[in-house]
PDB file of N, CA and C in Angstrom:
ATOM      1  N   UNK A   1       1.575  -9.391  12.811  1.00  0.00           N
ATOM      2  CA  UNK A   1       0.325  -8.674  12.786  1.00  0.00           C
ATOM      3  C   UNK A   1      -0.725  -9.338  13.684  1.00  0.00           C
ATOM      4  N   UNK A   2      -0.427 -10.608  14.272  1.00  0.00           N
ATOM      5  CA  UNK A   2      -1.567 -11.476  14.734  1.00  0.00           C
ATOM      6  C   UNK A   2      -1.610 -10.837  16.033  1.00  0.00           C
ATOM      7  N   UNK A   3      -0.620 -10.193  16.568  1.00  0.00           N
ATOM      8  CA  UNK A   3      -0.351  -9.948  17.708  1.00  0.00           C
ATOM      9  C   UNK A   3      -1.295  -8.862  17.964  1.00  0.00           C
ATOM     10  N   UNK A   4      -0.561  -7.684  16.771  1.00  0.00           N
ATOM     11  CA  UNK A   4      -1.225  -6.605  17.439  1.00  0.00           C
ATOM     12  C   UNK A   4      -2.444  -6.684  16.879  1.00  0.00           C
ATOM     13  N   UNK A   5      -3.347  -7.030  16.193  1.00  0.00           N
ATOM     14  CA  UNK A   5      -4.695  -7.229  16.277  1.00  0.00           C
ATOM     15  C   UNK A   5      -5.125  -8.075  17.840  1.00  0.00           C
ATOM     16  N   UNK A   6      -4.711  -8.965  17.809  1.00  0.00           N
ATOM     17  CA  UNK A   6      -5.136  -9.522  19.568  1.00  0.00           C
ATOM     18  C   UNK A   6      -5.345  -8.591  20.572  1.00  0.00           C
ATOM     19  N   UNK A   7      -4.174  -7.911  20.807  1.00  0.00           N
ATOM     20  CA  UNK A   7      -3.693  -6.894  22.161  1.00  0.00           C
ATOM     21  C   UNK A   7      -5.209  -5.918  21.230  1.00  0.00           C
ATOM     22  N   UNK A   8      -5.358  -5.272  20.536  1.00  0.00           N
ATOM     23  CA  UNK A   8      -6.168  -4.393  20.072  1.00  0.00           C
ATOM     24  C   UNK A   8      -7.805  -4.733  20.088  1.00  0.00           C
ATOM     25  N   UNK A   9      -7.929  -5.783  19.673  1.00  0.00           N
ATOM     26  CA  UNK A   9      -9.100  -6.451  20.074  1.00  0.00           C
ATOM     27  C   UNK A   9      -9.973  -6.704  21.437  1.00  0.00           C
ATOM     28  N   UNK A  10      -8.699  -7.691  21.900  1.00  0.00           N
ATOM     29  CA  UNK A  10      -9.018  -7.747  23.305  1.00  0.00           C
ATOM     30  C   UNK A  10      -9.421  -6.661  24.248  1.00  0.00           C
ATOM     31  N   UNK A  11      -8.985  -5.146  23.849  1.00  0.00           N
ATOM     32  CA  UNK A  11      -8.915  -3.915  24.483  1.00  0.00           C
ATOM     33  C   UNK A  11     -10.217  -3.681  24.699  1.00  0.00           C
ATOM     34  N   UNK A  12     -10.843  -3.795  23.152  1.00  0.00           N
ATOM     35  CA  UNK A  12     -11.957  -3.285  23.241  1.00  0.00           C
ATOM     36  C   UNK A  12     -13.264  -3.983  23.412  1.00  0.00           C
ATOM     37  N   UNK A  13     -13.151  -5.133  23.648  1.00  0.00           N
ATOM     38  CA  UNK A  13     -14.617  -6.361  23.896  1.00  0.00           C
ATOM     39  C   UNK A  13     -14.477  -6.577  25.336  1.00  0.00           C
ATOM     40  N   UNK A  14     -15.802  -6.849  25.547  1.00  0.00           N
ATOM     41  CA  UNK A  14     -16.097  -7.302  26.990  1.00  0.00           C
ATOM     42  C   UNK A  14     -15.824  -8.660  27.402  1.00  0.00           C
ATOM     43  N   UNK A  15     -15.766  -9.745  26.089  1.00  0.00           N
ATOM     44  CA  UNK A  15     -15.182 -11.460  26.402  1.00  0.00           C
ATOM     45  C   UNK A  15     -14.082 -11.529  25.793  1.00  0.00           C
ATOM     46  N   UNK A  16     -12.607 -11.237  26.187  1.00  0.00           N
ATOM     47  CA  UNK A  16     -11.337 -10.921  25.709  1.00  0.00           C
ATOM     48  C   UNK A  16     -11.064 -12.569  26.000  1.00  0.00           C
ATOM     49  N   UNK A  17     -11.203 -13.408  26.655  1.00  0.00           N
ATOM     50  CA  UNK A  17     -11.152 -15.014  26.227  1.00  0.00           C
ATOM     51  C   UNK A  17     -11.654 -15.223  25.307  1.00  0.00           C
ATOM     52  N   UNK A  18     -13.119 -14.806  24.679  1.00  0.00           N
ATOM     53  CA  UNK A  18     -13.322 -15.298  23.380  1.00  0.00           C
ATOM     54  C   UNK A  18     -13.078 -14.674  21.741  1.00  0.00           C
ATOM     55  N   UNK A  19     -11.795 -13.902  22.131  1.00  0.00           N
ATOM     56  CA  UNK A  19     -11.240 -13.482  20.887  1.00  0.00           C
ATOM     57  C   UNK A  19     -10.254 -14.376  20.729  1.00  0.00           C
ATOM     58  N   UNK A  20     -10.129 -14.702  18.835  1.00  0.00           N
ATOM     59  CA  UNK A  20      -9.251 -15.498  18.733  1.00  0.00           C
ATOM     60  C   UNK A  20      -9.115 -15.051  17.284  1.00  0.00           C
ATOM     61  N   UNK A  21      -7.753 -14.611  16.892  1.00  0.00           N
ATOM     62  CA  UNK A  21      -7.230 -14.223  15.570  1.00  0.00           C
ATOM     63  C   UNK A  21      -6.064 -15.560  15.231  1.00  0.00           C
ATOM     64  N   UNK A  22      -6.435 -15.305  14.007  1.00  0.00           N
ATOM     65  CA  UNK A  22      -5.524 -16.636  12.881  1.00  0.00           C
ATOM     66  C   UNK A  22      -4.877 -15.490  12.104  1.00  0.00           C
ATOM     67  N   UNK A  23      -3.829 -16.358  11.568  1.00  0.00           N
ATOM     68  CA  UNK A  23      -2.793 -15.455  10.398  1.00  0.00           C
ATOM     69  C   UNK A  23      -2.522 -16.794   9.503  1.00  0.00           C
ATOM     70  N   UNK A  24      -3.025 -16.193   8.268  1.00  0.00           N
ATOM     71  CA  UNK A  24      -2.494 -17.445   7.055  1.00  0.00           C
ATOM     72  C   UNK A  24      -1.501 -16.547   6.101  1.00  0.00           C
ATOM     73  N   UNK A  25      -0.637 -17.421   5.288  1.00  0.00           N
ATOM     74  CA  UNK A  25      -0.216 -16.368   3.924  1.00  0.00           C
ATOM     75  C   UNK A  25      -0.962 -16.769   2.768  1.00  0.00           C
ATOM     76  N   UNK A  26      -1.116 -16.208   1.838  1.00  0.00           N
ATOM     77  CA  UNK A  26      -1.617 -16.271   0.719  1.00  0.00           C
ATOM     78  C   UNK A  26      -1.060 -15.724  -0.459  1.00  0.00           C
ATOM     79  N   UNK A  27       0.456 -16.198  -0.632  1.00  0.00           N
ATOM     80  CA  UNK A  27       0.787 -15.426  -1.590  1.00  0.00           C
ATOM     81  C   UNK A  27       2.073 -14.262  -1.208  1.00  0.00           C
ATOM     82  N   UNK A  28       1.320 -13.290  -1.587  1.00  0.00           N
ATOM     83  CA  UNK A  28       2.336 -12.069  -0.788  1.00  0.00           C
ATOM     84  C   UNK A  28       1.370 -10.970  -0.011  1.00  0.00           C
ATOM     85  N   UNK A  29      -0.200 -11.537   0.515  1.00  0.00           N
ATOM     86  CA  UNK A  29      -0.950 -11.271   1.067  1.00  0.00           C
ATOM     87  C   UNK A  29      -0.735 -11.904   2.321  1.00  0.00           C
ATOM     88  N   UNK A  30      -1.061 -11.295   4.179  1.00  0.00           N
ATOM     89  CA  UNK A  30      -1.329 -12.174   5.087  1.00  0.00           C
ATOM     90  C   UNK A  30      -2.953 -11.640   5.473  1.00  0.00           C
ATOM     91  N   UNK A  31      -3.625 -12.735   5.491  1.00  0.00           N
ATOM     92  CA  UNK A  31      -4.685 -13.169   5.932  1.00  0.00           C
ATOM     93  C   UNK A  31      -5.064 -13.030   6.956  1.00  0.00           C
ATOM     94  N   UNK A  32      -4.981 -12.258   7.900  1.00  0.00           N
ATOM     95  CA  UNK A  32      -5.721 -11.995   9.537  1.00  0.00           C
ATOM     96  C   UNK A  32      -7.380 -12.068   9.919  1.00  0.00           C
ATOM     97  N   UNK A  33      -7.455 -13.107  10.449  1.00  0.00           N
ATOM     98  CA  UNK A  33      -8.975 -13.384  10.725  1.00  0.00           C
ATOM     99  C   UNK A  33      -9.315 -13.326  12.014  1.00  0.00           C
ATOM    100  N   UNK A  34     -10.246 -12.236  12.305  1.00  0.00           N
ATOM    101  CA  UNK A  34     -10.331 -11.648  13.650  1.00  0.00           C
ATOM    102  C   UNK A  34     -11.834 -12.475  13.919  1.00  0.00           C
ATOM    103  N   UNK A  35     -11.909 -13.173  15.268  1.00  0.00           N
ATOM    104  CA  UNK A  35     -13.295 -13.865  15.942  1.00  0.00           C
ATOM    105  C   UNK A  35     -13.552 -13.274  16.831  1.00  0.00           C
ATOM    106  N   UNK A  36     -15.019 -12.710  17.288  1.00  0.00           N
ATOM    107  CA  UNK A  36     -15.182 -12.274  19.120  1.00  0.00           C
ATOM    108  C   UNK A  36     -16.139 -12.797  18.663  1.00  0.00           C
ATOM    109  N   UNK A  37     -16.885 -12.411  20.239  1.00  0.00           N
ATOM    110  CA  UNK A  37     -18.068 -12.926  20.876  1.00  0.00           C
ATOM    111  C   UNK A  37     -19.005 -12.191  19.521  1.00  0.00           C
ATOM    112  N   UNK A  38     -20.411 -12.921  19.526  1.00  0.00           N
ATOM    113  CA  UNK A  38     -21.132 -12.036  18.982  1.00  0.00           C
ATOM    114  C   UNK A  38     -22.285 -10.803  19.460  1.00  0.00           C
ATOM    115  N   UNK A  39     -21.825 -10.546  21.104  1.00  0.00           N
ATOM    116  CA  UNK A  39     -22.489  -9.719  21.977  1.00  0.00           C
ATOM    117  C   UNK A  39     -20.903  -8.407  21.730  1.00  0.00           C
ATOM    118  N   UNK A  40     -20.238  -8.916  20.964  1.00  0.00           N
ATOM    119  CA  UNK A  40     -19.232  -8.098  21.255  1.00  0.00           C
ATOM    120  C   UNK A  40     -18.781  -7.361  19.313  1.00  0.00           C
ATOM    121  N   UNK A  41     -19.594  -7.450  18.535  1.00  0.00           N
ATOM    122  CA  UNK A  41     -19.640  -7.760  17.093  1.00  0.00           C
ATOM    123  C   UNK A  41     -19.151  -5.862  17.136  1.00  0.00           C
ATOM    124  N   UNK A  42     -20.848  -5.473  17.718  1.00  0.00           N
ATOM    125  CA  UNK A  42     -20.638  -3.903  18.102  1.00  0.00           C
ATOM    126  C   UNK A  42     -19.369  -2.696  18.322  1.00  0.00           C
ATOM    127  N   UNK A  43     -18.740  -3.650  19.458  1.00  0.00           N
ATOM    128  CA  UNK A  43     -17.400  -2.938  19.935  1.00  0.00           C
ATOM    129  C   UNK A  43     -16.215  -2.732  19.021  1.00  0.00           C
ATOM    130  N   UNK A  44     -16.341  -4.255  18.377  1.00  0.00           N
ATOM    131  CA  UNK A  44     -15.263  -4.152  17.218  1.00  0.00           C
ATOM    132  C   UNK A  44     -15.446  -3.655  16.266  1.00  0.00           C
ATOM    133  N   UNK A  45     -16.959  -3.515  15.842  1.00  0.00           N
ATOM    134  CA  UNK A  45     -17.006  -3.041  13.907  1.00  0.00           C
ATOM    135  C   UNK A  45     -17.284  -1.149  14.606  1.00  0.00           C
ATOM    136  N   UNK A  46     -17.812  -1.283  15.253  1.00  0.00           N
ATOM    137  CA  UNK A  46     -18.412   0.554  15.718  1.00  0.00           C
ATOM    138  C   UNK A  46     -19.565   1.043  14.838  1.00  0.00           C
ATOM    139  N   UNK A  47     -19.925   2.168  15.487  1.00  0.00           N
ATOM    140  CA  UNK A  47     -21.206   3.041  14.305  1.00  0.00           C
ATOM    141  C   UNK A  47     -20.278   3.239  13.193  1.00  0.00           C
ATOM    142  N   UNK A  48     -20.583   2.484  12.328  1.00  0.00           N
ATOM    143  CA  UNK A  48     -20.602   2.863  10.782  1.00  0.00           C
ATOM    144  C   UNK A  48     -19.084   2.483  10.535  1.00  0.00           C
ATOM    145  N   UNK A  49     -18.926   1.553  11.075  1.00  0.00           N
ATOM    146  CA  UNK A  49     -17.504   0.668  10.849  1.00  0.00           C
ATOM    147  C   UNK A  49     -16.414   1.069  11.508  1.00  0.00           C
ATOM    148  N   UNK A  50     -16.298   2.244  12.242  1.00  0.00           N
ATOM    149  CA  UNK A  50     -15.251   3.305  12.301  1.00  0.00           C
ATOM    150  C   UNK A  50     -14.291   2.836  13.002  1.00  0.00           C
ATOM    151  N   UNK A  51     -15.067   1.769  13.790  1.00  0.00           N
ATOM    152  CA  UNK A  51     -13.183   1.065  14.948  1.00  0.00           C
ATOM    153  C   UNK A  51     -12.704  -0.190  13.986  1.00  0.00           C
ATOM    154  N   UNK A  52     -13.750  -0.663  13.148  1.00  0.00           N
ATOM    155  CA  UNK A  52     -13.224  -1.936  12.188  1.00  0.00           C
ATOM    156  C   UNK A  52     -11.884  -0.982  11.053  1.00  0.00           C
ATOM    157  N   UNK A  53     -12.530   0.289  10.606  1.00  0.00           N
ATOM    158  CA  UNK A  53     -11.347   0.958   9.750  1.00  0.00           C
ATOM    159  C   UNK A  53     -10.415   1.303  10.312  1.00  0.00           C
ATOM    160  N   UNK A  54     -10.480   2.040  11.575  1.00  0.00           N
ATOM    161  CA  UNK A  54      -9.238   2.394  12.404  1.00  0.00           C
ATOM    162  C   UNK A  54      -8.737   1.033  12.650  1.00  0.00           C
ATOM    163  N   UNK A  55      -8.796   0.126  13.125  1.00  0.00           N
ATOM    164  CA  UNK A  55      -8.452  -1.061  13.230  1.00  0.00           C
ATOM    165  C   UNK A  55      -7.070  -1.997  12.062  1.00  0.00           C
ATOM    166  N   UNK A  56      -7.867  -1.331  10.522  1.00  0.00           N
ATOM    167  CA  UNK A  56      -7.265  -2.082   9.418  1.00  0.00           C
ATOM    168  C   UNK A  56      -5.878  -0.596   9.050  1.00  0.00           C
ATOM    169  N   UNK A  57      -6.564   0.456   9.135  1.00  0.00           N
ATOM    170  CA  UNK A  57      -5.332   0.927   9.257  1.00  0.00           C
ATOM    171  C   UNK A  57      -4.396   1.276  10.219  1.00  0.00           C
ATOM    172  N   UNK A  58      -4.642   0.714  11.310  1.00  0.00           N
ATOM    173  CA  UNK A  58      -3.210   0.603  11.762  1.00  0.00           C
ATOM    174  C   UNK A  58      -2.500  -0.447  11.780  1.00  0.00           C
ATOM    175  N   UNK A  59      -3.175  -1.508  11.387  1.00  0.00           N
ATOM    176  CA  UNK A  59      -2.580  -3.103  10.788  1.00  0.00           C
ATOM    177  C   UNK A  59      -1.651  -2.386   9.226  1.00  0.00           C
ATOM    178  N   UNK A  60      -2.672  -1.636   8.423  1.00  0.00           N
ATOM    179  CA  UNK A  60      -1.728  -0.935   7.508  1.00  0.00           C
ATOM    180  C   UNK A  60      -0.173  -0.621   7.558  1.00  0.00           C
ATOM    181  N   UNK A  61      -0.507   0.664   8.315  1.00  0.00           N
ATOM    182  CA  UNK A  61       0.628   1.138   8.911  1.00  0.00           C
ATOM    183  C   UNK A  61       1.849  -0.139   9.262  1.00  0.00           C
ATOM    184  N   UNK A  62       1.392  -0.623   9.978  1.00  0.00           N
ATOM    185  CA  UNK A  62       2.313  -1.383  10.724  1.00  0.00           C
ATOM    186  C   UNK A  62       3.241  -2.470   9.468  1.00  0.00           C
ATOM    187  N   UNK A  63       1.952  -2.793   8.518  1.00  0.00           N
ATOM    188  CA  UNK A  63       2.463  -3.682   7.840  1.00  0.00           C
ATOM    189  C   UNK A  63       3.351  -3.367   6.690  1.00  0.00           C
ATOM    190  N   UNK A  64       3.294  -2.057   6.532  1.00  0.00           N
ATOM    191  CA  UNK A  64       4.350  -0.872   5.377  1.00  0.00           C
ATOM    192  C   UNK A  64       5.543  -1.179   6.053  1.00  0.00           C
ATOM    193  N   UNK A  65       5.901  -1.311   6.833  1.00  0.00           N
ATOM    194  CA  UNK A  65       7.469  -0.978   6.998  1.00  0.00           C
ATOM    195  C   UNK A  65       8.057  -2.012   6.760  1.00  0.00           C
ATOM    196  N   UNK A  66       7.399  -3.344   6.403  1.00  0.00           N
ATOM    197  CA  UNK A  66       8.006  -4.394   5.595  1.00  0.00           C
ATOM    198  C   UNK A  66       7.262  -4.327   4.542  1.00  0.00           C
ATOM    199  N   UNK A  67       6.537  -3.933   3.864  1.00  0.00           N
ATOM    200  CA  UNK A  67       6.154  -3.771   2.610  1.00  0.00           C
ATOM    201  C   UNK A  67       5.269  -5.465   2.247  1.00  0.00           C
ATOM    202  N   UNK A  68       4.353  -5.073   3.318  1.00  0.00           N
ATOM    203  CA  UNK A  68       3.788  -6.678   3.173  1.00  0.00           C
ATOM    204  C   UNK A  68       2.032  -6.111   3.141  1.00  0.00           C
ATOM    205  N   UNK A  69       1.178  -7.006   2.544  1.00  0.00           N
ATOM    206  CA  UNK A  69       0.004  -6.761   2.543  1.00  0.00           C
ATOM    207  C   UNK A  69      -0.899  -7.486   3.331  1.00  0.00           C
ATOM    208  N   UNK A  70      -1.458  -6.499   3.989  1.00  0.00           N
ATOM    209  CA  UNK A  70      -2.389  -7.456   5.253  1.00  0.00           C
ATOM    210  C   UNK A  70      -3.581  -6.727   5.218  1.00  0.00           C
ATOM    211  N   UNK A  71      -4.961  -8.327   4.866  1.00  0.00           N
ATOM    212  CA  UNK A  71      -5.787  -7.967   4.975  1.00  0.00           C
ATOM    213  C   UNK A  71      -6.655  -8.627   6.089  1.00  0.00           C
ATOM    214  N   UNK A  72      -7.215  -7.804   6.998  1.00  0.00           N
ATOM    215  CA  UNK A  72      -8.301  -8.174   8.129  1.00  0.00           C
ATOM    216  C   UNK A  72      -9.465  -8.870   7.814  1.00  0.00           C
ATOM    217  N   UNK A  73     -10.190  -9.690   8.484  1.00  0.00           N
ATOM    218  CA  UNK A  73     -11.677 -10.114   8.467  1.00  0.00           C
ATOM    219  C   UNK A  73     -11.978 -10.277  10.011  1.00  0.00           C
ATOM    220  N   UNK A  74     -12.960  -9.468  10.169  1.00  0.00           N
ATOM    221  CA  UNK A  74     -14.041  -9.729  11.040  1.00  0.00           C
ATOM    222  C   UNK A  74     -15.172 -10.612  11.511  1.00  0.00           C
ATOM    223  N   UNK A  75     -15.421 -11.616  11.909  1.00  0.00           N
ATOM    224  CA  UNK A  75     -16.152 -12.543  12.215  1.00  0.00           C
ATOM    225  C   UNK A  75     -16.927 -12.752  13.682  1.00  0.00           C
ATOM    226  N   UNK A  76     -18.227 -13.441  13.420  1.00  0.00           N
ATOM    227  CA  UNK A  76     -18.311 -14.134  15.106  1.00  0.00           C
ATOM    228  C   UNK A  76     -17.914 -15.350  15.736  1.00  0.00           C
ATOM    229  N   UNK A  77     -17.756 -15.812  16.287  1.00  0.00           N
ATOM    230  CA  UNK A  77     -16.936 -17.007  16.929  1.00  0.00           C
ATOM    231  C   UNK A  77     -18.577 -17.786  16.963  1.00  0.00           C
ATOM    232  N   UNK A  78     -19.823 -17.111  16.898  1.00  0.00           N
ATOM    233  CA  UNK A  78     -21.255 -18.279  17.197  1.00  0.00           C
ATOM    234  C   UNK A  78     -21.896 -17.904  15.808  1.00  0.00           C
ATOM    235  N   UNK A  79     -22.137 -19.622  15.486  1.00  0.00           N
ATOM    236  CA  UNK A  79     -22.719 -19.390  14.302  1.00  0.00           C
ATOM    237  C   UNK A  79     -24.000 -18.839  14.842  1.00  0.00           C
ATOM    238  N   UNK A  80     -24.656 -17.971  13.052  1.00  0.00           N
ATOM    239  CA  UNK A  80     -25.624 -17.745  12.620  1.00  0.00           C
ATOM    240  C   UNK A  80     -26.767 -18.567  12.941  1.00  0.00           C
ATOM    241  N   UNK A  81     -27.670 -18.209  13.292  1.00  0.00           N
ATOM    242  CA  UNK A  81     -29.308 -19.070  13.397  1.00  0.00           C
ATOM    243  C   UNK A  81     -29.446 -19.303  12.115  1.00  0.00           C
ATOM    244  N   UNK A  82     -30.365 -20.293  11.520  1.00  0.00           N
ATOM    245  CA  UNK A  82     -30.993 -20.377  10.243  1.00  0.00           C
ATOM    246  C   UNK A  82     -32.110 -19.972  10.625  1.00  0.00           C
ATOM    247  N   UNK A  83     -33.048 -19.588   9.727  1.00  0.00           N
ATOM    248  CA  UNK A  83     -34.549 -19.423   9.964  1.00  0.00           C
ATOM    249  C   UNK A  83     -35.151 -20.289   8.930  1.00  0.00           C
ATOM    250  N   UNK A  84     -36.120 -21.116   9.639  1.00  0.00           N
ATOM    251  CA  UNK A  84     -36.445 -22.437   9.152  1.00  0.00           C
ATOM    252  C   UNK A  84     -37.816 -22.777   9.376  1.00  0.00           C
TER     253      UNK A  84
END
């Protein structure tokens, strides 16, 4: 699954070097943790989430035909400012 989240990611951001997905297990859960740029937060989540959902279900899909559970996270690769 790490894969095709990468190739899918990368598609759609403008800093495809600074995407970087992890895969952990957890069980009988896999863990996919998706990073981009945070000029690139936009491209991946969409108006009103819609490429982040298309996104998880076709990780879905993909992940049914072994009957395995995979869940996505979305992140930025630059931390947060504090306000201080």
């Amino acid at each position: 699954m790490k894969e095709l989240v990468e190739v899918i990611a990368k598609a759609l951001v403008e800093n495809p070097d600074k995407v970087v997905v992890t895969e952990r297990k957890e069980g009988k859960i896999t863990k996919v943790d998706l990073r981009v740029a945070r000029s690139d937060m936009g491209k991946v989540i969409g108006k009103q989430g819609r490429i982040a959902k298309a996104l998880r279900t076709v990780v879905k899909a993909a992940s049914s035909i072994d009957d395995s559970i995979v869940d996505v996270n979305i992140d930025s690769d630059e931390p947060t400012e504090s306000a201080e």
